[in-house]
Protein backbone atom coordinates (compact mmCIF):
# COMPACT_ATOMS: atom_id res chain seq x y z
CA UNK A 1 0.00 0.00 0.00
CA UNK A 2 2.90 2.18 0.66
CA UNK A 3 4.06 1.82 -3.01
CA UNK A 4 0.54 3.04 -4.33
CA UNK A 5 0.19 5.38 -1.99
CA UNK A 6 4.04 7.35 -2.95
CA UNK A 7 3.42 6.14 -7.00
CA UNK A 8 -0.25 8.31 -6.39
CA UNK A 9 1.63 10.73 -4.42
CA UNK A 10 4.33 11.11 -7.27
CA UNK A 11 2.15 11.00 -10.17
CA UNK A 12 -0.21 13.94 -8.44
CA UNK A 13 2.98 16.12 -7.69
CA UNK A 14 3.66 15.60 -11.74
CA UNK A 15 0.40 16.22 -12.69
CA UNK A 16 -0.22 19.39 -10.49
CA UNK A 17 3.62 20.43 -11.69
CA UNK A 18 2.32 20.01 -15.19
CA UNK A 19 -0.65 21.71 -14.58
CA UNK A 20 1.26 24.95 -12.39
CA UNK A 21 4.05 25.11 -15.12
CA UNK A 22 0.98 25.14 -17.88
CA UNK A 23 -0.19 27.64 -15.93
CA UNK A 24 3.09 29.63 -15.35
CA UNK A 25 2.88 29.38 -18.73
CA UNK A 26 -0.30 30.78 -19.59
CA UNK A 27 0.38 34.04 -17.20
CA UNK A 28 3.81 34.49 -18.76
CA UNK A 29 2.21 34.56 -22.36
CA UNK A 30 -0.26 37.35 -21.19
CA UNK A 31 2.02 39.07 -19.83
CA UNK A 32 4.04 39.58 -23.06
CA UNK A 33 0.58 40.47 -24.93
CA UNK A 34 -0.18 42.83 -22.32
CA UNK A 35 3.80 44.31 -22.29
CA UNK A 36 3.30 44.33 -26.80
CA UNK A 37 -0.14 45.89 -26.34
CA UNK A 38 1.43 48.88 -23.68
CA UNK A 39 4.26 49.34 -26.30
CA UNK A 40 1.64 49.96 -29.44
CA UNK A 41 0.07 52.11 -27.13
CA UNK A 42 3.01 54.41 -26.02
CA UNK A 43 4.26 54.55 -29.98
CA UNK A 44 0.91 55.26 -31.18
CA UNK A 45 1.21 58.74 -28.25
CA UNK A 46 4.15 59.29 -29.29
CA UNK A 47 3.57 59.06 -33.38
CA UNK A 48 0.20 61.10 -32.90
CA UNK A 49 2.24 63.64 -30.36
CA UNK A 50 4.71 64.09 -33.61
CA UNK A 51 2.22 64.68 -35.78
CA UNK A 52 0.65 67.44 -34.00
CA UNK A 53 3.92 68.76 -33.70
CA UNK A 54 4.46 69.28 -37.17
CA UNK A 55 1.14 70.64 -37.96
CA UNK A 56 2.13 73.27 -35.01
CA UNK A 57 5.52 74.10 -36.52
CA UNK A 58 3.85 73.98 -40.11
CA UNK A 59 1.20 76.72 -38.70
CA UNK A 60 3.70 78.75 -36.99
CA UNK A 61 5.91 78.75 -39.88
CA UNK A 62 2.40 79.88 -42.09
CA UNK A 63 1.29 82.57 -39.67
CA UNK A 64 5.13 83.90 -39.84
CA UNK A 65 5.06 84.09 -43.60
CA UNK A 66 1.67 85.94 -43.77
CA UNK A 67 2.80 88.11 -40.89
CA UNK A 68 5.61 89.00 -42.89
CA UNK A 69 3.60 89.29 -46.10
CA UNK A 70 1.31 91.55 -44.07
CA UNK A 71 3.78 94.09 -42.05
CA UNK A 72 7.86 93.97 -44.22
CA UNK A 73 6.65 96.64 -46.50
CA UNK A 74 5.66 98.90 -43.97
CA UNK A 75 8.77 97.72 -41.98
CA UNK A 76 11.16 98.24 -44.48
CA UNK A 77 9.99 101.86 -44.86
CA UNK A 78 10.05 102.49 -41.23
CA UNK A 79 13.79 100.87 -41.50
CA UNK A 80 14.37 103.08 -44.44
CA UNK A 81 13.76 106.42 -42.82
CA UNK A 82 15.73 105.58 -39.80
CA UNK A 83 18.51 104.66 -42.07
CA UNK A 84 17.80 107.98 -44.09
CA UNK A 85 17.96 109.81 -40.73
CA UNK A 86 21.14 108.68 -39.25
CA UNK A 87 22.92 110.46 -42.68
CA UNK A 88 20.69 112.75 -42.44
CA UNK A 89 17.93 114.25 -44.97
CA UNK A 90 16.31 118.17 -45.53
CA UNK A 91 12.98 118.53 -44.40
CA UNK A 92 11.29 117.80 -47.95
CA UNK A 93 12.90 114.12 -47.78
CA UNK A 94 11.96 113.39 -44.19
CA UNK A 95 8.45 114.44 -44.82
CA UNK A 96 8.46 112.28 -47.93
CA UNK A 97 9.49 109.17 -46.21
CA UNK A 98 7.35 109.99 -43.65
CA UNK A 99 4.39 109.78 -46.24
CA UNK A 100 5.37 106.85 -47.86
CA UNK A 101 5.90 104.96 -44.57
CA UNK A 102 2.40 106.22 -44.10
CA UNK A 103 0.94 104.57 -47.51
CA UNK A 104 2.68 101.37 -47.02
CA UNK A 105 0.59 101.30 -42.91
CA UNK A 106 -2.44 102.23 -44.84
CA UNK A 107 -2.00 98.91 -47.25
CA UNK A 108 -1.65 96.28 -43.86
CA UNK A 109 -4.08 93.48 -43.86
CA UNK A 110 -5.03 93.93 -40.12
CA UNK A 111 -7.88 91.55 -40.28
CA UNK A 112 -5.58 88.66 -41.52
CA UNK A 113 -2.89 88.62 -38.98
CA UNK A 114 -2.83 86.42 -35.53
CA UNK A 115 -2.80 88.40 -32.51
CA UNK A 116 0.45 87.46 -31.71
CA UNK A 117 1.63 89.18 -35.29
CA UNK A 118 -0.57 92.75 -34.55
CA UNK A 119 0.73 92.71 -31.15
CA UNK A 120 4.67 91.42 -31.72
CA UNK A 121 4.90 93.61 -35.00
CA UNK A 122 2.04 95.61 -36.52
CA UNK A 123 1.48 98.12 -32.87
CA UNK A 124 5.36 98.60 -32.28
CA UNK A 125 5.55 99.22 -35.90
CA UNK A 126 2.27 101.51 -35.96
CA UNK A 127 3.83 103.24 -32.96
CA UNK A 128 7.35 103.96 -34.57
CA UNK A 129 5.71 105.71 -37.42
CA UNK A 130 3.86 107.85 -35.25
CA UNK A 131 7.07 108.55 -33.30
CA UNK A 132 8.79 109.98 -37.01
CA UNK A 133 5.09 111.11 -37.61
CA UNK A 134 5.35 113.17 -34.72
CA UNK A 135 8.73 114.98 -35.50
CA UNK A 136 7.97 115.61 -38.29
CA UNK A 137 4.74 117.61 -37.13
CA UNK A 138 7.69 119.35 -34.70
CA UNK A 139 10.25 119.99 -37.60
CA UNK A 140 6.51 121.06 -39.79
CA UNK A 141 5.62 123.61 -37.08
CA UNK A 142 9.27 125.31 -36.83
CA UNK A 143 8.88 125.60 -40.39
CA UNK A 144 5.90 127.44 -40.20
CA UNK A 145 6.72 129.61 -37.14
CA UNK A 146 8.43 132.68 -38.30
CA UNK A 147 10.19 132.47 -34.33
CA UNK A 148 11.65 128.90 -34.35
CA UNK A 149 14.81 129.78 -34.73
CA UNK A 150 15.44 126.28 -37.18
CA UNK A 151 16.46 122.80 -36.27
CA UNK A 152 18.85 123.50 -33.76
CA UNK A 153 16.37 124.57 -31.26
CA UNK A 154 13.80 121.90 -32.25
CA UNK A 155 16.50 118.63 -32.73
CA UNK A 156 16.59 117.44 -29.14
CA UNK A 157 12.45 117.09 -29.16
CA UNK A 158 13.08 115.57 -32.78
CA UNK A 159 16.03 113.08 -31.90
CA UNK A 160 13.53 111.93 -28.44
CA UNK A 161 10.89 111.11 -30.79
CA UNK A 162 13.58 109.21 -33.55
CA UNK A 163 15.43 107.64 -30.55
CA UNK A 164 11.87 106.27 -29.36
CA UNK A 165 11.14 104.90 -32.62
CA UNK A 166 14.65 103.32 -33.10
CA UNK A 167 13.67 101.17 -29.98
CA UNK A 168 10.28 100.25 -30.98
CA UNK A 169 11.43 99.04 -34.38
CA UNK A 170 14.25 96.72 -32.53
CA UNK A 171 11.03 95.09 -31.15
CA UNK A 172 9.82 94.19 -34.22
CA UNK A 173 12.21 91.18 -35.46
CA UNK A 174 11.69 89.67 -32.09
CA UNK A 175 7.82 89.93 -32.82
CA UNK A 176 7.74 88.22 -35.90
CA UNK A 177 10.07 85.47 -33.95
CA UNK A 178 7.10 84.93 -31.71
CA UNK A 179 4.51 84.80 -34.05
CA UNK A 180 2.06 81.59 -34.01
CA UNK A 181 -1.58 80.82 -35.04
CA UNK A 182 -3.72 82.17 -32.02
CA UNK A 183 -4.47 79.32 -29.56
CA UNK A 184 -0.79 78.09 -30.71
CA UNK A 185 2.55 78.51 -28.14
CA UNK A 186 4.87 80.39 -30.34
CA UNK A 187 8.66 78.45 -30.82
């Protein structure tokens, strides 16, 4: 009886061995699906994540251009007349520049731009021409006041009003870095 009793003893320990290592088995084989199915998930994030990224680079890099499109002529002038005034110009020429500064603000497509472009570009820009605009209504008025004595007694008020602009116009390359579609972090 002992015999049967260690030979059913044995064959039960093999059996229930077979039957844990099946098991062991089983678990293991989940385990990997489950590990495989984590993995798709995480690359699928991180492919869709991409993705947006380039459709956020691709509509920073479109709201740039039309920013550009929008405010470089009127930029351009503005850098122009500064240029212009640094080797200096008569009144005629200033007042010239001054007006054609002022044609190439009237042709901005406001409407079109991002906030980030009218606020990074298009109002420092607006507010250096009204800085030139400005002396030049000084340098106008000595011209038409029979006791301004000429520019030397007006130039300090002029060069305030030039040296104001200078500094809003350095302003405006570092807007059009920081332009993005609204609802978009710019770069």
């Amino acid at each position: 009886m002992s015999r049967k009793i260690i030979a059913g003893v044995l064959l039960l320990a093999l059996v229930g061995g077979g039957v844990a290592y099946g098991l062991h088995r089983h678990q293991v084989s989940e385990d990997r699906k489950a590990e495989k199915a984590e993995k798709a998930a995480v690359a699928k994030r991180l492919a869709a994540a991409k993705r947006k990224r380039e459709r956020e680079k691709a509509a920073i890099a479109a709201a740039q251009a039309s920013c550009h499109t929008a405010y470089d002529p009127l930029v351009q002038s503005l850098t122009d007349l500064q240029s212009e005034i640094s080797v200096g110009l008569n009144y005629d020429e200033y007042g010239d520049s001054v007006r054609a500064a002022r044609v190439k603000y009237g042709r901005v497509d406001f409407a079109g731009q991002t906030l980030a472009c009218t606020s990074g570009v298009g109002v420092p820009a607006e507010k250096a021409l009204n800085r030139y605009a400005e002396a030049y209504n000084i340098w106008n008025r000595c011209q038409e006041d029979v006791n301004c004595s000429g520019v030397d007694e007006i130039e300090s008020k002029m060069q305030d009003k030039w040296t104001k602009a200078d500094v809003l116009l350095a302003t405006v390359d570092a807007g059009f870095d920081k332009v993005a579609p609204d609802g978009v972090s710019s770069p």
